[in-house]
N, C-alpha and C. Protein backbone atom coordinates (compact mmCIF):
# COMPACT_ATOMS: atom_id res chain seq x y z
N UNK A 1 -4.87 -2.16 33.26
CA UNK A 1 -6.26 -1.93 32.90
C UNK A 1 -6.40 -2.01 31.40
N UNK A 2 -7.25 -2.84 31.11
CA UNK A 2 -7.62 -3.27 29.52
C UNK A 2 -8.24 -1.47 28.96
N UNK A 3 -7.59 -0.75 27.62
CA UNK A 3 -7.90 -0.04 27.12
C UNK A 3 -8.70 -0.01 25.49
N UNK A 4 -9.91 0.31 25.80
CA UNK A 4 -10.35 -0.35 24.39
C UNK A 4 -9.81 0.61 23.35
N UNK A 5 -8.95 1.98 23.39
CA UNK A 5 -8.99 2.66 22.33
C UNK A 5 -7.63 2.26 21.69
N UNK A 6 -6.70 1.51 22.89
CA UNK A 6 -5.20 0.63 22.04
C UNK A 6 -5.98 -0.30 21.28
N UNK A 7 -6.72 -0.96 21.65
CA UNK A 7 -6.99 -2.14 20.63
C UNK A 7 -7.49 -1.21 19.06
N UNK A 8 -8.34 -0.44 19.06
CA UNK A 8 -8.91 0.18 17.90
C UNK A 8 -7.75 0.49 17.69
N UNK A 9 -6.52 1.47 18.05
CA UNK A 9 -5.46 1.69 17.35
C UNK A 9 -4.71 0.70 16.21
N UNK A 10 -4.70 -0.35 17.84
CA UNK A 10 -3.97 -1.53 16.77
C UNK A 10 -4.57 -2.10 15.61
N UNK A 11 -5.88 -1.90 15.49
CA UNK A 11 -6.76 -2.65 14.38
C UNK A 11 -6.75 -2.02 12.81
N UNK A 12 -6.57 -0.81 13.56
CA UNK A 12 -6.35 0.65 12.26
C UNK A 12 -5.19 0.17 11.62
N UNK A 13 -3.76 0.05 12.41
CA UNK A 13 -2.28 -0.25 12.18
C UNK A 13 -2.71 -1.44 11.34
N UNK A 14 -3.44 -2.93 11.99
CA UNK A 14 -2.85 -4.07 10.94
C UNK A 14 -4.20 -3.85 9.88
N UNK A 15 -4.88 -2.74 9.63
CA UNK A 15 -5.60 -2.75 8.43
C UNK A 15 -5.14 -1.98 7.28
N UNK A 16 -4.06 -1.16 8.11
CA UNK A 16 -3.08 -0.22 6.93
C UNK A 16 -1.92 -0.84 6.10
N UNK A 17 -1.76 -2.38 7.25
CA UNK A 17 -0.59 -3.21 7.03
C UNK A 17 -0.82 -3.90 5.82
N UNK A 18 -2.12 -4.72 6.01
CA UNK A 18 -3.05 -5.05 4.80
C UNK A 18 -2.87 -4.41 3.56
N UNK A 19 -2.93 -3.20 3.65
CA UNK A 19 -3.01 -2.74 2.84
C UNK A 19 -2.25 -2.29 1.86
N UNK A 20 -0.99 -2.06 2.46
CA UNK A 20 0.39 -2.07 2.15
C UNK A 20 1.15 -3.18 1.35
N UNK A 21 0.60 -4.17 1.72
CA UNK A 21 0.85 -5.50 1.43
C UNK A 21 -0.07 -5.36 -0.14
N UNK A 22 -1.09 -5.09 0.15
CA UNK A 22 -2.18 -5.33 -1.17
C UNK A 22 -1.14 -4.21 -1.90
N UNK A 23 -0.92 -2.81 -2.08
CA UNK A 23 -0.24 -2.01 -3.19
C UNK A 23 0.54 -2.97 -3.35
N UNK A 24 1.78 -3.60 -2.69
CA UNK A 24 3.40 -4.30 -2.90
C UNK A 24 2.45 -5.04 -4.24
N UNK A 25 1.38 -6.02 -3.67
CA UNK A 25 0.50 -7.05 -4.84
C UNK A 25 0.32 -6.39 -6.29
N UNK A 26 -0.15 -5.18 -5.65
CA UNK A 26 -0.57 -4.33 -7.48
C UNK A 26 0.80 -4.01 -7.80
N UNK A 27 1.89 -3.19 -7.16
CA UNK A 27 3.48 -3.14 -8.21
C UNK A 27 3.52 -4.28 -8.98
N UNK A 28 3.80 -5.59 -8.19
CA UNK A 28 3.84 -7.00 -8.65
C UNK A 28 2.99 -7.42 -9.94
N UNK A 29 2.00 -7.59 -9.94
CA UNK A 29 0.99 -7.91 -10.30
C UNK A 29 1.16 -6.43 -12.03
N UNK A 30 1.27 -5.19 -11.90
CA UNK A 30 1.73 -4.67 -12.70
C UNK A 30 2.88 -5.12 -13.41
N UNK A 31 3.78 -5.36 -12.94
CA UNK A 31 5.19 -5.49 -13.87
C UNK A 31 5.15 -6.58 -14.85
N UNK A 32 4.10 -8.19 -13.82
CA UNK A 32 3.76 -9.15 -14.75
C UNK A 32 3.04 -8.87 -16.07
N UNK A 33 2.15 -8.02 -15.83
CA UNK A 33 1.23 -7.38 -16.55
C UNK A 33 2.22 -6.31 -18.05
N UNK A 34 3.29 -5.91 -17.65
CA UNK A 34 4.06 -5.55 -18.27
C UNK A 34 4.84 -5.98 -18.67
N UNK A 35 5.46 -7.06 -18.30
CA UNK A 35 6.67 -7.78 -18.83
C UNK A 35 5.39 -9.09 -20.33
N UNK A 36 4.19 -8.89 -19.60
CA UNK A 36 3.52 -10.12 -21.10
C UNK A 36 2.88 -9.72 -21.81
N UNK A 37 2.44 -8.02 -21.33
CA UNK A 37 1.93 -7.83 -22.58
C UNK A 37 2.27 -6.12 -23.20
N UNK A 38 2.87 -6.03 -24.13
CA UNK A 38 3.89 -5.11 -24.58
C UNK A 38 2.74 -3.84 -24.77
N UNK A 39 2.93 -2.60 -24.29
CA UNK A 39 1.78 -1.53 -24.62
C UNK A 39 2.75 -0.01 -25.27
N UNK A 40 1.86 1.34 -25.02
CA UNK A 40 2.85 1.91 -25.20
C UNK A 40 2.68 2.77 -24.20
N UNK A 41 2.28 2.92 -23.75
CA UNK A 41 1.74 3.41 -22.08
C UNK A 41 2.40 2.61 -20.84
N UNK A 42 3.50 1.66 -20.76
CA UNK A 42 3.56 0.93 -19.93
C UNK A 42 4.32 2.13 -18.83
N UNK A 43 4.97 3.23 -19.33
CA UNK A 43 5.78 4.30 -17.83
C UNK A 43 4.47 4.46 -17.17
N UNK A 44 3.77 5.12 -17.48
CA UNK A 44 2.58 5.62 -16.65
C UNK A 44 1.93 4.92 -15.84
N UNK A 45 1.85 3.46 -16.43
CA UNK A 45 0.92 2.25 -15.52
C UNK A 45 1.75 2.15 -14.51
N UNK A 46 3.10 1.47 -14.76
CA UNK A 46 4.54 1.54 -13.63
C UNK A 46 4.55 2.51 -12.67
N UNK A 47 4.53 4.04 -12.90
CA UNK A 47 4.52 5.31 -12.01
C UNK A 47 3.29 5.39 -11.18
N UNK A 48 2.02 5.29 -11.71
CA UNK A 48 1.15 4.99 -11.33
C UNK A 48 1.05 3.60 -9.97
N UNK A 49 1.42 2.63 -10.28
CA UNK A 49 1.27 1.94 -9.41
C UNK A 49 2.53 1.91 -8.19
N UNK A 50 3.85 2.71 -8.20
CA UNK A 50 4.44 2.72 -7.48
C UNK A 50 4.23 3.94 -6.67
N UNK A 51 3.69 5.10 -7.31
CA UNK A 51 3.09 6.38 -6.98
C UNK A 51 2.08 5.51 -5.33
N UNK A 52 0.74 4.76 -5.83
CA UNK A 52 0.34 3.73 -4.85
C UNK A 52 0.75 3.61 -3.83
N UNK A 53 1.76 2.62 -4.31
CA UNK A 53 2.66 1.73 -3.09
C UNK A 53 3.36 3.43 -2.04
N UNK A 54 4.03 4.08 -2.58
CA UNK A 54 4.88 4.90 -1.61
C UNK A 54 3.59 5.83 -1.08
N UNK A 55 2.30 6.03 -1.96
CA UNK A 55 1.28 6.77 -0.72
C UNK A 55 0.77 6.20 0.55
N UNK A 56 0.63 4.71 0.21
CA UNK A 56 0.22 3.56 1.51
C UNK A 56 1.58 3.41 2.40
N UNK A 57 2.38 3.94 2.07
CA UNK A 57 4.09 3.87 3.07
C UNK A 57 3.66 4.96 3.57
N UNK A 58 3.25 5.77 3.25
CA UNK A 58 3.17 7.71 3.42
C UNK A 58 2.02 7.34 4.49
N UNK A 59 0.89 6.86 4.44
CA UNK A 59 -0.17 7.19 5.35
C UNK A 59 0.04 5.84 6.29
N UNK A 60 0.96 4.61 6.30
CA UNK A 60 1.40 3.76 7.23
C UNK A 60 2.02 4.79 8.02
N UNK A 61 3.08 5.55 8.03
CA UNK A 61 4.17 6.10 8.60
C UNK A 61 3.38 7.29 9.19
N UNK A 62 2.46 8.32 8.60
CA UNK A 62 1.36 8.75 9.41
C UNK A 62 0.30 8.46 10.44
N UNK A 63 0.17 7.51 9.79
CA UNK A 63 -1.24 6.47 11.03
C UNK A 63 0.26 6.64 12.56
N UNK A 64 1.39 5.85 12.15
CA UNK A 64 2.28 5.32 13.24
C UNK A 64 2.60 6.94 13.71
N UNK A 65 2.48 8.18 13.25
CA UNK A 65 2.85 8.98 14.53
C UNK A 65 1.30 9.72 15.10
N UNK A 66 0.44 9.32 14.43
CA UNK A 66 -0.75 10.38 14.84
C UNK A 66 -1.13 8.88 15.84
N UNK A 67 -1.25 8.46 15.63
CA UNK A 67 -1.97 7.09 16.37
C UNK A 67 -0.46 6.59 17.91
């Protein structure tokens, strides 16, 4: 029997996946940003954007047990 609330599950899952993918883009996308243009703030931007990335791991790995 077709369940419409697996499908909404699954839609939640590949929109978190998305999203996960987009932080990995901003680490990336930071370091370039750091490796061309020299600041003096560059720890914080770095922490900051990996801070990101491991909260979207944190609420992937949540969605996967509440869901």
């Amino acid at each position: 029997m077709f369940d419409l609330w697996i499908l909404v599950k699954l839609a939640f899952l590949f929109v978190i996946i998305l999203y996960l993918v987009f932080a990995g883009v901003v680490v990336r996308q930071v370091y370039l940003m750091i490796t061309t243009i020299q600041t003096g703030f560059d720890f914080p931007i770095k922490a900051l954007s990996w801070l990101h990335l491991f909260l979207a791991v944190g609420v992937l790995l949540l969605a996967i047990i509440v869901l």
